[in-house]
C-alpha atoms as a PDB file:
ATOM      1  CA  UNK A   1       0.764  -1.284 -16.730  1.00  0.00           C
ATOM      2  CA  UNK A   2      -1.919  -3.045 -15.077  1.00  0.00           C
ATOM      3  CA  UNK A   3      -2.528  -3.299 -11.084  1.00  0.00           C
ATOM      4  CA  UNK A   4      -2.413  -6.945 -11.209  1.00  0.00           C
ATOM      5  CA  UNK A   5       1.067  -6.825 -12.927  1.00  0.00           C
ATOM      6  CA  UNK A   6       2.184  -3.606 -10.737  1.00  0.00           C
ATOM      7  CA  UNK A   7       1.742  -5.622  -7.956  1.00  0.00           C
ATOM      8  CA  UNK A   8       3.016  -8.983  -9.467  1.00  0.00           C
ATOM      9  CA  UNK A   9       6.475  -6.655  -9.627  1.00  0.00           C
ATOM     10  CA  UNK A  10       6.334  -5.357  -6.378  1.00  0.00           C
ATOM     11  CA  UNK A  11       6.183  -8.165  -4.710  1.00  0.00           C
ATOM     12  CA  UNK A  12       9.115  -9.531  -6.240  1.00  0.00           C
ATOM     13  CA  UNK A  13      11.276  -6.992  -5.671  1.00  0.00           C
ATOM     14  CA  UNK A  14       9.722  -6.577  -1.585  1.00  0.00           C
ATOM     15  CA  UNK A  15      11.551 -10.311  -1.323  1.00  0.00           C
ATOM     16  CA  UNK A  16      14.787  -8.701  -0.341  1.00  0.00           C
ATOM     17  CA  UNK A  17      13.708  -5.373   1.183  1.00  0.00           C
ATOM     18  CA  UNK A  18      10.932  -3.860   3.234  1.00  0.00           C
ATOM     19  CA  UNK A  19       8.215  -2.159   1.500  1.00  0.00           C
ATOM     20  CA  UNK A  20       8.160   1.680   1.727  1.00  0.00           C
ATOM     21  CA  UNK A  21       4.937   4.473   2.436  1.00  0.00           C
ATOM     22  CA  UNK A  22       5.668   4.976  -0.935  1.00  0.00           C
ATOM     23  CA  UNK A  23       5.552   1.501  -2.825  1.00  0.00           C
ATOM     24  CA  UNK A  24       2.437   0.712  -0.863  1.00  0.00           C
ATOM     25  CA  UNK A  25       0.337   4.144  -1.947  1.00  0.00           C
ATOM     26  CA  UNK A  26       1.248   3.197  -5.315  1.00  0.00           C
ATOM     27  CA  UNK A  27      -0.155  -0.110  -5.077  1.00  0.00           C
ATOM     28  CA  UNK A  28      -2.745   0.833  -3.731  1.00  0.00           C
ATOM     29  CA  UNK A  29      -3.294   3.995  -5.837  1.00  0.00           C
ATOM     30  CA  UNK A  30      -3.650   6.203  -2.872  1.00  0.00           C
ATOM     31  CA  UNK A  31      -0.650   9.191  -1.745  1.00  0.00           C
ATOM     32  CA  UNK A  32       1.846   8.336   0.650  1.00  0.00           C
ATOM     33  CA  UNK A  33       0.233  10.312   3.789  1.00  0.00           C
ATOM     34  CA  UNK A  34      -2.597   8.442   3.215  1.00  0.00           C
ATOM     35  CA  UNK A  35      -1.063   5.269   4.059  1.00  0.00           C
ATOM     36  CA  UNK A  36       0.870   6.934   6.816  1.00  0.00           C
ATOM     37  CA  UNK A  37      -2.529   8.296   8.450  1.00  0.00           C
ATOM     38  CA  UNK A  38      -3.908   4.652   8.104  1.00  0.00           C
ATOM     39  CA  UNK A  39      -0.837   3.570   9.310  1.00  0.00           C
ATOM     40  CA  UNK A  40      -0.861   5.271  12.427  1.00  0.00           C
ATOM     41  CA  UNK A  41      -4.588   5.716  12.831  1.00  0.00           C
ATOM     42  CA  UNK A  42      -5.827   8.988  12.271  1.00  0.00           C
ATOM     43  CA  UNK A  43      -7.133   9.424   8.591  1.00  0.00           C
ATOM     44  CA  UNK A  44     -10.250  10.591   7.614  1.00  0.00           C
ATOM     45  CA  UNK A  45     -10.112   8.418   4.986  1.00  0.00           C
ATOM     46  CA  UNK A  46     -13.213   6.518   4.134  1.00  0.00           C
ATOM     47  CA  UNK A  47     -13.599   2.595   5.180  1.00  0.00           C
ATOM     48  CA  UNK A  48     -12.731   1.398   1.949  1.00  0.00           C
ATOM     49  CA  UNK A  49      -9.359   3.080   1.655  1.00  0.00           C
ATOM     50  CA  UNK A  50      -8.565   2.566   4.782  1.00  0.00           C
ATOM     51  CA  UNK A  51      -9.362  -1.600   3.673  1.00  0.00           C
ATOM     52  CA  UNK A  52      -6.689  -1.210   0.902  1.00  0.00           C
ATOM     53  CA  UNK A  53      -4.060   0.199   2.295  1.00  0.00           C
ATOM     54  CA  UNK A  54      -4.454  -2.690   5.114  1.00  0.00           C
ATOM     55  CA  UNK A  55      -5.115  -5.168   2.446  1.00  0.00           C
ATOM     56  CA  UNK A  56      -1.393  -3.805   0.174  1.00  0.00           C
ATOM     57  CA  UNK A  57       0.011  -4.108   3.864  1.00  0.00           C
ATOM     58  CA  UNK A  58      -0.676  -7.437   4.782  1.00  0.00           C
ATOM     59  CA  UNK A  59       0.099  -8.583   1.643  1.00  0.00           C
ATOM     60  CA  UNK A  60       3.732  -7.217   1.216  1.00  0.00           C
ATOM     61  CA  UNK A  61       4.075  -6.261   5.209  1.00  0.00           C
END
């Protein structure tokens, strides 16, 4: 399955519920306590991750 079509699916089904830690690492190909340290500010993850996760965020938020 492709990223463009994971997230294609994704953000259909996000239309009637709130995205989870979960559904937005795998969009964004990163582990869930990597968006939860993003979330809340205090991963050492580099710039670029950090971008993504925001980016999958915004997106779906």
């Amino acid at each position: 399955m492709t990223a463009e079509l994971s997230r294609d699916m994704a953000r259909d089904s996000m239309k009637e519920k709130r995205i989870t830690a979960a559904e937005i690492a795998k969009i964004a190909g990163v582990s869930r306590s990597t968006v939860t340290g993003v979330v809340n500010d205090y991963s050492y993850s580099s710039d670029a991750t950090k971008a993504k996760v925001r980016e999958v965020i915004a997106e779906y938020g």
